[in-house]
PDB file of N, CA and C in Angstrom:
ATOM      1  N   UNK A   1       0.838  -1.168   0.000  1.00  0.00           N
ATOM      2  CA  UNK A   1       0.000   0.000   0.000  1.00  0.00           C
ATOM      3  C   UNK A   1       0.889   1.240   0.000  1.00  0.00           C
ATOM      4  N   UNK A   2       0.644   1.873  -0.921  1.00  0.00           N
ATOM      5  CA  UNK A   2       1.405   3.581  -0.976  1.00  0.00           C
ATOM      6  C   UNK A   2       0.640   4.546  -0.127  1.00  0.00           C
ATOM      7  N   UNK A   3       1.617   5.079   0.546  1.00  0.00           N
ATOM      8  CA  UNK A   3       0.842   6.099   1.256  1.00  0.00           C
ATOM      9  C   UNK A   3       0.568   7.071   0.424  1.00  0.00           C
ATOM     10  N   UNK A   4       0.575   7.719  -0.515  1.00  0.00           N
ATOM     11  CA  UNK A   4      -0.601   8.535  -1.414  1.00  0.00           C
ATOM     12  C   UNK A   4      -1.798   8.100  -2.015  1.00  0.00           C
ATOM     13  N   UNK A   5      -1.902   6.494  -1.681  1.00  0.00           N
ATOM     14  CA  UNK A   5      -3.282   5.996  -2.048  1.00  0.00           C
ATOM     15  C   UNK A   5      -3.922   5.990  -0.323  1.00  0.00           C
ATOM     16  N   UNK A   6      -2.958   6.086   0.732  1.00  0.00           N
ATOM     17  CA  UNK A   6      -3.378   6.300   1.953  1.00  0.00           C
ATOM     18  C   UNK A   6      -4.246   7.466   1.962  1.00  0.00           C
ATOM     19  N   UNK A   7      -3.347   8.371   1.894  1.00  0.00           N
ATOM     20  CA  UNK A   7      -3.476   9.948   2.815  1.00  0.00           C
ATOM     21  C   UNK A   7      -3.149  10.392   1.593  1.00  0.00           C
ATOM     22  N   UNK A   8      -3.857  11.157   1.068  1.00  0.00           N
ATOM     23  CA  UNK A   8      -3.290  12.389  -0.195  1.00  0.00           C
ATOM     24  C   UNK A   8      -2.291  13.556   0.500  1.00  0.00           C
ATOM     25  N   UNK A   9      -0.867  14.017  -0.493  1.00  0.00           N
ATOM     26  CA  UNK A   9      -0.792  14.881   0.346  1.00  0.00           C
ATOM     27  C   UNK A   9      -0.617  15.844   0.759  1.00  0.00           C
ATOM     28  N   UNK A  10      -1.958  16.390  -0.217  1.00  0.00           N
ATOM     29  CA  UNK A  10      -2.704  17.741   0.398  1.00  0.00           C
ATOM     30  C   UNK A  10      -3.342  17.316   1.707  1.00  0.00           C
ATOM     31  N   UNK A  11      -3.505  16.477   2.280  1.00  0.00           N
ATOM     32  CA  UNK A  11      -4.080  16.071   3.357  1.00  0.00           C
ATOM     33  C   UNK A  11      -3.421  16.335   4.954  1.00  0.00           C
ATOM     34  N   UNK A  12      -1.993  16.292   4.446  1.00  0.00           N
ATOM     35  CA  UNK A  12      -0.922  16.795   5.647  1.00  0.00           C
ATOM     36  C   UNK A  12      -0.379  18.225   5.045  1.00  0.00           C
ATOM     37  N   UNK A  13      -0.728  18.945   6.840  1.00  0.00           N
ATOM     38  CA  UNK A  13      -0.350  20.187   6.936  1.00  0.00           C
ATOM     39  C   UNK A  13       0.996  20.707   7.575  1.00  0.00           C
ATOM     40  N   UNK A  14       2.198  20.953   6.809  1.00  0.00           N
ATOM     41  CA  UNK A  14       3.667  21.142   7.383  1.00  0.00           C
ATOM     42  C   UNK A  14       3.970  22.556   7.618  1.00  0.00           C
ATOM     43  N   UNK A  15       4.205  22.838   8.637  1.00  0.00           N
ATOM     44  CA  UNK A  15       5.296  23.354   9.168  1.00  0.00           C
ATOM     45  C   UNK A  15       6.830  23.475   9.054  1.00  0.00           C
ATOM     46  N   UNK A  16       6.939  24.102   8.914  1.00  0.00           N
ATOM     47  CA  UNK A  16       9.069  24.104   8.856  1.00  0.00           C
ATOM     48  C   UNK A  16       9.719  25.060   8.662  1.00  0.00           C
ATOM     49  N   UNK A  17      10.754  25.396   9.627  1.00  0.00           N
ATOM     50  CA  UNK A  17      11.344  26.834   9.860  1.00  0.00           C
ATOM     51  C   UNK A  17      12.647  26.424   9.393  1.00  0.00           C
ATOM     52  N   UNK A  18      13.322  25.277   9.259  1.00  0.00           N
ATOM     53  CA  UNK A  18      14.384  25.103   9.173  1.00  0.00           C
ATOM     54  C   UNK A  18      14.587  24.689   7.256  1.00  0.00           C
ATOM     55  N   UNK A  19      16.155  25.049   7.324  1.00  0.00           N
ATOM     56  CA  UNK A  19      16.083  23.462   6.353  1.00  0.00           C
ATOM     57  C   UNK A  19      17.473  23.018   7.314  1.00  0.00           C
ATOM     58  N   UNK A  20      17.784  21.327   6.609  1.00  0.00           N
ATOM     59  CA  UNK A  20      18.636  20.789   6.906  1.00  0.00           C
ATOM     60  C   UNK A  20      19.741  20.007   6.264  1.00  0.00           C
ATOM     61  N   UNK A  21      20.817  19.960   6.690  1.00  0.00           N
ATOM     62  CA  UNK A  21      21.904  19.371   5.624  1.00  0.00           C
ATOM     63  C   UNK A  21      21.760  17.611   6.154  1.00  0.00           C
ATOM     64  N   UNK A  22      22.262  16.838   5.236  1.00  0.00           N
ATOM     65  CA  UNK A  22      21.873  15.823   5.176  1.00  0.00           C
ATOM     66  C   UNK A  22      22.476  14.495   7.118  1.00  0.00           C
ATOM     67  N   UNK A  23      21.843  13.806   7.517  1.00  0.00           N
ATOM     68  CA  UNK A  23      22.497  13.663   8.611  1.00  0.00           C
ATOM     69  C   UNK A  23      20.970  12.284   9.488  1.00  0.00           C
ATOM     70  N   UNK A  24      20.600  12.599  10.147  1.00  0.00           N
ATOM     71  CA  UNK A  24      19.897  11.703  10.928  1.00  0.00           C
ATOM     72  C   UNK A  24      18.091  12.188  11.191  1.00  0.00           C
ATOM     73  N   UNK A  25      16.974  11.768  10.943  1.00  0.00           N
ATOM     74  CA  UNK A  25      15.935  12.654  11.150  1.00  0.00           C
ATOM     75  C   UNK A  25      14.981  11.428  12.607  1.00  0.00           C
ATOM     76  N   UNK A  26      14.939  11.805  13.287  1.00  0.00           N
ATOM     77  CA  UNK A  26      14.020  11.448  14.690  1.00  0.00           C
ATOM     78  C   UNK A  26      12.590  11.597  14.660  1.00  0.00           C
ATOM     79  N   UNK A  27      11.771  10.953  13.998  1.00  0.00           N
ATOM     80  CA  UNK A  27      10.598  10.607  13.713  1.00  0.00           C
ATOM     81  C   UNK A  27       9.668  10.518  14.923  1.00  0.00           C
ATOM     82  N   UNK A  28       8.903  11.485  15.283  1.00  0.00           N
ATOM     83  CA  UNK A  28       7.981  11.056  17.130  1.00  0.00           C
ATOM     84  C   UNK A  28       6.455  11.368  16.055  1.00  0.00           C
ATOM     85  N   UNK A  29       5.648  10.373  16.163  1.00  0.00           N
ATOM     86  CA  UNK A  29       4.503  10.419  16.170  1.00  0.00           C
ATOM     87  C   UNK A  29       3.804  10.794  17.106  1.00  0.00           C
ATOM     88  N   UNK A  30       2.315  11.810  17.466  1.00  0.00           N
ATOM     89  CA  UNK A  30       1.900  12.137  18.467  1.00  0.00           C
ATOM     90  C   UNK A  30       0.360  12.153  18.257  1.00  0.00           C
ATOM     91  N   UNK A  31      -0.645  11.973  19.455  1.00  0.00           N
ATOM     92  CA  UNK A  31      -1.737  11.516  19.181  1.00  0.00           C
ATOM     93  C   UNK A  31      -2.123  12.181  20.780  1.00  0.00           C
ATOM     94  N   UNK A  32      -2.748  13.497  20.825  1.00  0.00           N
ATOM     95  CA  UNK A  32      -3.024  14.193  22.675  1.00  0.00           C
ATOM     96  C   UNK A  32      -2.129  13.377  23.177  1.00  0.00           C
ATOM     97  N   UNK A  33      -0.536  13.904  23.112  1.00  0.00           N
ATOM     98  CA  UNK A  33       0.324  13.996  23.875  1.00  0.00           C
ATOM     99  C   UNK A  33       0.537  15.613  24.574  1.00  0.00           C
ATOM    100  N   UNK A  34      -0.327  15.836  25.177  1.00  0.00           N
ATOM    101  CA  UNK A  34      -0.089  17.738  25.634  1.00  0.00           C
ATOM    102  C   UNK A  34       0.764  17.371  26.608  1.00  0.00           C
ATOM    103  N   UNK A  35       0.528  16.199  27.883  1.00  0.00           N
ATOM    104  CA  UNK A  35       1.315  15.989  28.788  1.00  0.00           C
ATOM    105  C   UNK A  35       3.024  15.532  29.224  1.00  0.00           C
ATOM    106  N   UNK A  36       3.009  15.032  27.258  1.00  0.00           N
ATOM    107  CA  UNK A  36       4.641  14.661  27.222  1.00  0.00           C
ATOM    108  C   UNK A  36       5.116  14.911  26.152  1.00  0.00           C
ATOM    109  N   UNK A  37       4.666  15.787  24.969  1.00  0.00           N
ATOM    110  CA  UNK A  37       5.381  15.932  23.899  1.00  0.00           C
ATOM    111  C   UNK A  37       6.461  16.977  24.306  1.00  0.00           C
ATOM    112  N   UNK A  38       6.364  17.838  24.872  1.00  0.00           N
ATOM    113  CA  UNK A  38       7.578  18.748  25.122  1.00  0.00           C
ATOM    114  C   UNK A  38       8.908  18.542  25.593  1.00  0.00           C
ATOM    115  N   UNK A  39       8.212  17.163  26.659  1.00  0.00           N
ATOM    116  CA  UNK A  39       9.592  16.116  27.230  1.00  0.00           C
ATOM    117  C   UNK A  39      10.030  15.737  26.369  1.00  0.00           C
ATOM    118  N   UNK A  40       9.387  14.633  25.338  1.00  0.00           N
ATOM    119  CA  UNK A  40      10.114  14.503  24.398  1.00  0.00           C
ATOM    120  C   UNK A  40      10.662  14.471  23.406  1.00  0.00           C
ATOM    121  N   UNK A  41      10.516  16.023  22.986  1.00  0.00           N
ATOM    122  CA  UNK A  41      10.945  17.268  21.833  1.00  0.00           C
ATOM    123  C   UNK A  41      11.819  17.236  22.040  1.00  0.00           C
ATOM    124  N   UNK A  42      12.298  17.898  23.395  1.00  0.00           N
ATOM    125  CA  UNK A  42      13.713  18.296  24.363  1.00  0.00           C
ATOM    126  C   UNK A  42      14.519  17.237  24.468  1.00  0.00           C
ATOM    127  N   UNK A  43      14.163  16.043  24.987  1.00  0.00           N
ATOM    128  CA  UNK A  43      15.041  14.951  24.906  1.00  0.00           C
ATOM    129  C   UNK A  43      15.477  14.851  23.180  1.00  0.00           C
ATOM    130  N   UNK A  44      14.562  14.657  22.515  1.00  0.00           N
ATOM    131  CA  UNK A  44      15.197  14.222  21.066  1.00  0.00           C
ATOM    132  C   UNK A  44      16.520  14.879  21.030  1.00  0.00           C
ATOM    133  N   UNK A  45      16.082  16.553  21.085  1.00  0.00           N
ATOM    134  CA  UNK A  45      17.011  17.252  20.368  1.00  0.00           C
ATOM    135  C   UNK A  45      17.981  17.402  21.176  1.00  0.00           C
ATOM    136  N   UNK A  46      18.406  17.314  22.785  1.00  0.00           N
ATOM    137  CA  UNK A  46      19.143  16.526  23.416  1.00  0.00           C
ATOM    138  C   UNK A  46      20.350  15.869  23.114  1.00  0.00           C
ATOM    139  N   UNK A  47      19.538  14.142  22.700  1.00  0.00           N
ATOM    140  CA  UNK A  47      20.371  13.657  22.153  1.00  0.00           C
ATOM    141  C   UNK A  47      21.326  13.913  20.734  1.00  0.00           C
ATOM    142  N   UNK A  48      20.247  14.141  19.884  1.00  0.00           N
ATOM    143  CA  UNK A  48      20.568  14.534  18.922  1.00  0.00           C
ATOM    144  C   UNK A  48      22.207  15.791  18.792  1.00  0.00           C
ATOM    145  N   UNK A  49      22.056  16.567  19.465  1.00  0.00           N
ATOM    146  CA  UNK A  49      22.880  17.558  19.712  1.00  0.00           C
ATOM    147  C   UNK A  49      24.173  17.120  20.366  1.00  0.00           C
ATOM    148  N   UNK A  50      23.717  15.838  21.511  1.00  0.00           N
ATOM    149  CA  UNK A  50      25.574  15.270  21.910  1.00  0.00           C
ATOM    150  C   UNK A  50      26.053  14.118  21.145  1.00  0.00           C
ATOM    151  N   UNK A  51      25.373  13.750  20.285  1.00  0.00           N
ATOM    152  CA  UNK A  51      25.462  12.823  19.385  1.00  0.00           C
ATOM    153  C   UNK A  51      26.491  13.673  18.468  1.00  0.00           C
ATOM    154  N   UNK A  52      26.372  14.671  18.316  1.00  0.00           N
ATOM    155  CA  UNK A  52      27.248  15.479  17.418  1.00  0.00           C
ATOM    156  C   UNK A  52      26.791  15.288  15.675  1.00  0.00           C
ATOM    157  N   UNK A  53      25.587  14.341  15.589  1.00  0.00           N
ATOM    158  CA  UNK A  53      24.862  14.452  14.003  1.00  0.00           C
ATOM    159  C   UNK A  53      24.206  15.339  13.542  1.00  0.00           C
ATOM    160  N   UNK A  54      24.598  15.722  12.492  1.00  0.00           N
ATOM    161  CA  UNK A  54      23.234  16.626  12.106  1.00  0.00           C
ATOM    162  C   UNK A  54      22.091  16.138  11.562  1.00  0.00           C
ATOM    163  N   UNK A  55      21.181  16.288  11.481  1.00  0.00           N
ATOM    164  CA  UNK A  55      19.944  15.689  11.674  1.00  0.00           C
ATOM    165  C   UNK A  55      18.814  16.315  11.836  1.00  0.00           C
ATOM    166  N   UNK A  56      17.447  16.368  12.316  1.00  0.00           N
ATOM    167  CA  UNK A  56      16.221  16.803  12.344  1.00  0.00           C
ATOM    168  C   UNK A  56      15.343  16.171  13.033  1.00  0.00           C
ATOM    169  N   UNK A  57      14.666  16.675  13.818  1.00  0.00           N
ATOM    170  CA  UNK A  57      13.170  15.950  14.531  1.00  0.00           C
ATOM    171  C   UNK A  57      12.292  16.546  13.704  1.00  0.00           C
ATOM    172  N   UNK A  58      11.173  15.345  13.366  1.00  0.00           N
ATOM    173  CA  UNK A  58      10.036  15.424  12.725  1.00  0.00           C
ATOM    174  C   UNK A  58       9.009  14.845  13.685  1.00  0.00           C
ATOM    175  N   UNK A  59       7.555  15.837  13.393  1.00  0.00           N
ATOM    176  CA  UNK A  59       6.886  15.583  14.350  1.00  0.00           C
ATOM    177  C   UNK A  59       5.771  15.175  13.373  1.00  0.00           C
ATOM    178  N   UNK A  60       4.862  14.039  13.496  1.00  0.00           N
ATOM    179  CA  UNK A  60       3.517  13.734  13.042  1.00  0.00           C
ATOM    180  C   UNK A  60       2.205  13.979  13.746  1.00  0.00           C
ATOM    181  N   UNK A  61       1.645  14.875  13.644  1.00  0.00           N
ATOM    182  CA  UNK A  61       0.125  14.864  15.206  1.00  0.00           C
ATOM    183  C   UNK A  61      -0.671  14.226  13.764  1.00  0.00           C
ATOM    184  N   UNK A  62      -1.326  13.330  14.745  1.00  0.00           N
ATOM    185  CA  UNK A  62      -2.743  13.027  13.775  1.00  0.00           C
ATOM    186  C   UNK A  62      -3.724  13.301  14.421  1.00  0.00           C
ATOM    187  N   UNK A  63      -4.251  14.913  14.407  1.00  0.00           N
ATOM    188  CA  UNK A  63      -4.648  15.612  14.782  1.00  0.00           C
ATOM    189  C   UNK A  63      -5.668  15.201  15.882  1.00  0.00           C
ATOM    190  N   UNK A  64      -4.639  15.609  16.906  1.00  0.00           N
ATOM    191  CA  UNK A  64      -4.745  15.497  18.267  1.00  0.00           C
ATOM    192  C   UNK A  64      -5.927  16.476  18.584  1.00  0.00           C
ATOM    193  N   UNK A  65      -6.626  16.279  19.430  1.00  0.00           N
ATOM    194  CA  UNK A  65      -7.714  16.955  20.023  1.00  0.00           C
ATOM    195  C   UNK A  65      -8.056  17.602  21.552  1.00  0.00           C
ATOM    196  N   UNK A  66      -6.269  17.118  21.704  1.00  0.00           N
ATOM    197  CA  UNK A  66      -6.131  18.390  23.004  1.00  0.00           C
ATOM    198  C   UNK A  66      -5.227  19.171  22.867  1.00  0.00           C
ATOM    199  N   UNK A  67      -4.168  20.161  23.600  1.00  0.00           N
ATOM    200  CA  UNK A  67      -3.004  21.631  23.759  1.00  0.00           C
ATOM    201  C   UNK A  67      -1.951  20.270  22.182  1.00  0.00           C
ATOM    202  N   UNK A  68      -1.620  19.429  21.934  1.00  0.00           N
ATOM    203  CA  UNK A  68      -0.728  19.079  21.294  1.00  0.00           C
ATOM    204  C   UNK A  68      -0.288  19.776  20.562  1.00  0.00           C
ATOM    205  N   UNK A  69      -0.939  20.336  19.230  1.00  0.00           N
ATOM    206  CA  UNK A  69      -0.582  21.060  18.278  1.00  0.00           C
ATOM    207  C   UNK A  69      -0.003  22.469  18.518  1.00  0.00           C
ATOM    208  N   UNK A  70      -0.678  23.154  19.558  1.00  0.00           N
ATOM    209  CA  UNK A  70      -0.350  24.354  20.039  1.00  0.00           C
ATOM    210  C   UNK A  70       1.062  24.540  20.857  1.00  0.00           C
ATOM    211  N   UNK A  71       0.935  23.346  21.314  1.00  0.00           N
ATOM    212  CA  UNK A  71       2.418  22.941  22.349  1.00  0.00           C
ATOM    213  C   UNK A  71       3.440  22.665  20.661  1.00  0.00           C
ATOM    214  N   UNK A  72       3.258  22.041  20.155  1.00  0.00           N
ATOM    215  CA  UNK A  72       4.414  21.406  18.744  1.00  0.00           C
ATOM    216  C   UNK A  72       4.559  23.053  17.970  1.00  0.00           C
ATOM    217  N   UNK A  73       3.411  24.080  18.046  1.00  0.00           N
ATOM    218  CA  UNK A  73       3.743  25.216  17.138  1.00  0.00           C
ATOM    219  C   UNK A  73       4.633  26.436  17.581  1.00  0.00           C
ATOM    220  N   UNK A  74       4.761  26.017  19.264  1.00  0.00           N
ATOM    221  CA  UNK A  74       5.771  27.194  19.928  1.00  0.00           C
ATOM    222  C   UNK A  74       6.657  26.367  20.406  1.00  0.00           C
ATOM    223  N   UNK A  75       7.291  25.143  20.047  1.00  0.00           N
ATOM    224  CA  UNK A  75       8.036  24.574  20.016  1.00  0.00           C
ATOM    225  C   UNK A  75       8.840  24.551  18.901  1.00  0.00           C
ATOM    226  N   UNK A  76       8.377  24.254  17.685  1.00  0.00           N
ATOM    227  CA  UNK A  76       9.043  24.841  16.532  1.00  0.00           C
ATOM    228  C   UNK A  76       9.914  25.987  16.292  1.00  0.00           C
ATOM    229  N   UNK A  77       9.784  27.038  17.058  1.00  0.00           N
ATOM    230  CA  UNK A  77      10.137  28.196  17.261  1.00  0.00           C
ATOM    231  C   UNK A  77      11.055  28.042  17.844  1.00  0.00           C
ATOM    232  N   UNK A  78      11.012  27.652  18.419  1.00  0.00           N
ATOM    233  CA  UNK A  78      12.692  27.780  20.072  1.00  0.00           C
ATOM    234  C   UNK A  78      12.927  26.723  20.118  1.00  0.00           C
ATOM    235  N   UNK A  79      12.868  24.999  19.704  1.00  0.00           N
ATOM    236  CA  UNK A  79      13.763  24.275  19.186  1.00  0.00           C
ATOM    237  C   UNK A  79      14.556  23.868  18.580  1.00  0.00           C
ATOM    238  N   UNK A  80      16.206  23.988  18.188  1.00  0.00           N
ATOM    239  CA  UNK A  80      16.093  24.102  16.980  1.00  0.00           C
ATOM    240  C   UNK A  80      15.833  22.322  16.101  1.00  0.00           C
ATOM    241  N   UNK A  81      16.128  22.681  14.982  1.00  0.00           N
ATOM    242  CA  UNK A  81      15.829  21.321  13.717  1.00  0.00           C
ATOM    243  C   UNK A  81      14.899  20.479  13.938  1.00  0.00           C
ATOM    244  N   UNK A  82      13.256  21.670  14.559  1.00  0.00           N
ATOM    245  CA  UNK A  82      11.908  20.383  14.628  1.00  0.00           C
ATOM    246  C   UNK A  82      11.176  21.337  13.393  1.00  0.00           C
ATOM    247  N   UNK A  83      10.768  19.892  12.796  1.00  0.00           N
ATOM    248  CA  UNK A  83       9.670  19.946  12.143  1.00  0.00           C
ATOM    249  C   UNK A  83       8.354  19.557  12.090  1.00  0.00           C
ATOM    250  N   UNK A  84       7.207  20.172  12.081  1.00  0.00           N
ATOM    251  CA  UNK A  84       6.210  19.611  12.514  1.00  0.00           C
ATOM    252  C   UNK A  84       5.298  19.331  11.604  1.00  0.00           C
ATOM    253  N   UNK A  85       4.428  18.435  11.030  1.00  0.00           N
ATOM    254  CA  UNK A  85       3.512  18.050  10.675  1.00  0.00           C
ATOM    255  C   UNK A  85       2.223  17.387  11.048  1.00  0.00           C
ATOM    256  N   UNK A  86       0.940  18.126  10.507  1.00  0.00           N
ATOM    257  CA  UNK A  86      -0.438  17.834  11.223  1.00  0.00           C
ATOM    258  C   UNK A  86      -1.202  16.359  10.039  1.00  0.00           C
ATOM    259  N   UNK A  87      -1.689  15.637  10.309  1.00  0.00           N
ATOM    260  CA  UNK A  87      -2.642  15.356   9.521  1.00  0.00           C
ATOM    261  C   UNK A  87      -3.896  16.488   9.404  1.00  0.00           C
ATOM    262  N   UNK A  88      -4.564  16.533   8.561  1.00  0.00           N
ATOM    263  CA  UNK A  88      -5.813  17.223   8.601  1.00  0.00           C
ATOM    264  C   UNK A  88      -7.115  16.995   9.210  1.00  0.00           C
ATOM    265  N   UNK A  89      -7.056  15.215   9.018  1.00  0.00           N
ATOM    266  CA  UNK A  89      -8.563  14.565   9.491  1.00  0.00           C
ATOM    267  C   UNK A  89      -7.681  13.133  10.190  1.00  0.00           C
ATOM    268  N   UNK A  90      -7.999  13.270  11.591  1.00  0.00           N
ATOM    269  CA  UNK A  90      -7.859  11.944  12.194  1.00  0.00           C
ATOM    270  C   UNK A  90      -7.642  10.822  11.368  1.00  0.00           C
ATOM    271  N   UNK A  91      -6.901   9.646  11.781  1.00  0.00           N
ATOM    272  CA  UNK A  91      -6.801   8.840  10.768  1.00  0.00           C
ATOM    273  C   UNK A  91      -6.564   7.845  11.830  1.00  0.00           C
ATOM    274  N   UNK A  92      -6.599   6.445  11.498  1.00  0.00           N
ATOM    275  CA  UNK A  92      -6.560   5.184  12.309  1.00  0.00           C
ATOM    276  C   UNK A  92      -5.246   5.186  12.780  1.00  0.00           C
ATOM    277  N   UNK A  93      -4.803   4.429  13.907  1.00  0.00           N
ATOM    278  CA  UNK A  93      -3.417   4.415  14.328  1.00  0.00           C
ATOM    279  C   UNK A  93      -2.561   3.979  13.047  1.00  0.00           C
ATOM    280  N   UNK A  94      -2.500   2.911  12.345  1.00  0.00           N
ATOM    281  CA  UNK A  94      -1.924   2.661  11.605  1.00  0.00           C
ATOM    282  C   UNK A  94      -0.924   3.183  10.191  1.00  0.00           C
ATOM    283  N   UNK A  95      -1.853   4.348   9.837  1.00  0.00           N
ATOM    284  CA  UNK A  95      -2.024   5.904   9.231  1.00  0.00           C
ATOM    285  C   UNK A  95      -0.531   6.183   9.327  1.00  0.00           C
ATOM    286  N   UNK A  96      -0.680   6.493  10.684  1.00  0.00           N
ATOM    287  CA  UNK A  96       0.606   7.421  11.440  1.00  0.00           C
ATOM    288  C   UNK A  96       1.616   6.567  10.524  1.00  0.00           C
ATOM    289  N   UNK A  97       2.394   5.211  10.955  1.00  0.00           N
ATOM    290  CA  UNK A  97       2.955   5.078  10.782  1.00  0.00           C
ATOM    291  C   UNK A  97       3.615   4.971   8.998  1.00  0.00           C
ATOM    292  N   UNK A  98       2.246   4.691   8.407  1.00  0.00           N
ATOM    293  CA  UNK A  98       2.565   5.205   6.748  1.00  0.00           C
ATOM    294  C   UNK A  98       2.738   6.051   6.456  1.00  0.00           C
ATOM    295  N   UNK A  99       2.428   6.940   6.967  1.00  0.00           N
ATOM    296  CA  UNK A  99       3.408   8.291   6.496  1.00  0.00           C
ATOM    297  C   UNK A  99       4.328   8.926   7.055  1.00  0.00           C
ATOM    298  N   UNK A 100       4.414   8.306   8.217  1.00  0.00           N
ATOM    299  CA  UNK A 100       6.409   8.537   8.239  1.00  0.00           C
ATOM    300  C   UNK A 100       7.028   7.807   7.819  1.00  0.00           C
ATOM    301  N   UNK A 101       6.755   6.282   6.780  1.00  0.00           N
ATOM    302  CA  UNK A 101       7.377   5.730   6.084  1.00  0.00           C
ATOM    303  C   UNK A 101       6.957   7.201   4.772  1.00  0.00           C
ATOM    304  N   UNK A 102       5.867   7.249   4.208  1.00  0.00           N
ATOM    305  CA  UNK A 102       6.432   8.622   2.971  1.00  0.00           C
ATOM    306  C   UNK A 102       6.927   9.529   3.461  1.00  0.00           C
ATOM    307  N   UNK A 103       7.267  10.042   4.623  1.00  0.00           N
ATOM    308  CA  UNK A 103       8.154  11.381   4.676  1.00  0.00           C
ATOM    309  C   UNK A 103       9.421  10.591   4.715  1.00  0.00           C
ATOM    310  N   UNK A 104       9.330   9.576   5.055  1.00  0.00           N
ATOM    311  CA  UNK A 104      11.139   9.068   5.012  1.00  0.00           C
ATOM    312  C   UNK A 104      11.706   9.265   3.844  1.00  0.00           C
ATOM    313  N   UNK A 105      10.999   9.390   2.534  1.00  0.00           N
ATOM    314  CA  UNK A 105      11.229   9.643   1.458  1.00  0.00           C
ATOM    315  C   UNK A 105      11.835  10.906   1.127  1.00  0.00           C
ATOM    316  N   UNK A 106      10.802  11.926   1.887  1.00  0.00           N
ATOM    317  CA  UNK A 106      11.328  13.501   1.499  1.00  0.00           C
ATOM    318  C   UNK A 106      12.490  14.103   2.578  1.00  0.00           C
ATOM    319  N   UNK A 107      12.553  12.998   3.361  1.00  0.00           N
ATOM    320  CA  UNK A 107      13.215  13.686   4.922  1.00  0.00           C
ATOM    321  C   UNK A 107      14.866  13.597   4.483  1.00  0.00           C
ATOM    322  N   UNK A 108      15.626  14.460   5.458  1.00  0.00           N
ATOM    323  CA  UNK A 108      17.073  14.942   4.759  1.00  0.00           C
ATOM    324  C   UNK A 108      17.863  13.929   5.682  1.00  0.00           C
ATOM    325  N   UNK A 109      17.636  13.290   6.552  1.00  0.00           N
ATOM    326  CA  UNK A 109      18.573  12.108   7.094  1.00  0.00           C
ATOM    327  C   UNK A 109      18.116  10.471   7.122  1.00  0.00           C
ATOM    328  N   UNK A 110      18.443   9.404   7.738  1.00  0.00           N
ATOM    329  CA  UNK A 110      18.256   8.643   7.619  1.00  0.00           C
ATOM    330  C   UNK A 110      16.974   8.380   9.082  1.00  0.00           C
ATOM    331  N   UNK A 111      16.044   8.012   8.520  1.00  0.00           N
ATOM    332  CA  UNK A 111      14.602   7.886  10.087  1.00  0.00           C
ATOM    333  C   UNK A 111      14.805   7.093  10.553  1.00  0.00           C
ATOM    334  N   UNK A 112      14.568   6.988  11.818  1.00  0.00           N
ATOM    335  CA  UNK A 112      14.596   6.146  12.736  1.00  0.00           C
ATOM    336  C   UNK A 112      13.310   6.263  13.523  1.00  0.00           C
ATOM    337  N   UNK A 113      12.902   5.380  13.427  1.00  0.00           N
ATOM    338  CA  UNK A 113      11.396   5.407  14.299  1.00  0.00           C
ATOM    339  C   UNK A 113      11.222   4.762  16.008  1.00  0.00           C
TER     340      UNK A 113
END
């Protein structure tokens, strides 16, 4: 199954302040995480940063229906190398994970999920 016969994708709404040179990308799927996505924004980029790779966090909400999105959009801002992406319309758990297999496609490092 292709994820453009999944999710069209005009269907996902991106965000992105950065660009990035080629290096490692940290894939967090999120689903009303208001209570721990910020923990682990910060941790990613954390590691990411003593790791000494360059690289990127990518964020997936499949559109969460509590603070998530709002928490991922002023996070973007003062994190650096996150990227965030919304689905538009809820989608089954399964969803999620097909399309961070297609952004693995467009993404500038190697994903790790």
């Amino acid at each position: 199954m292709n994820f453009i016969d999944v999710v069209p994708e005009q269907q996902i709404e991106t965000i992105s302040r950065h660009r990035y040179t080629a290096g490692v990308s940290i894939c967090i799927p999120a689903y009303n995480e208001e209570a721990t996505i910020e923990e682990a924004i910060r941790s990613a980029a954390a590691t990411l940063q003593r790791s000494g790779l360059a690289g990127e966090i990518l964020v997936l909400d499949d559109r969460s229906a509590d603070g998530t999105w709002e928490i991922l959009q002023r996070l973007k801002d003062i994190v650096p190398k996150v990227q965030i992406r919304r689905l538009l319309q809820n989608s089954i758990a399964g969803l999620i994970w097909i399309s961070f297999f297609s952004i693995q496609q467009t993404a500038n490092g190697k994903c790790k999920f």
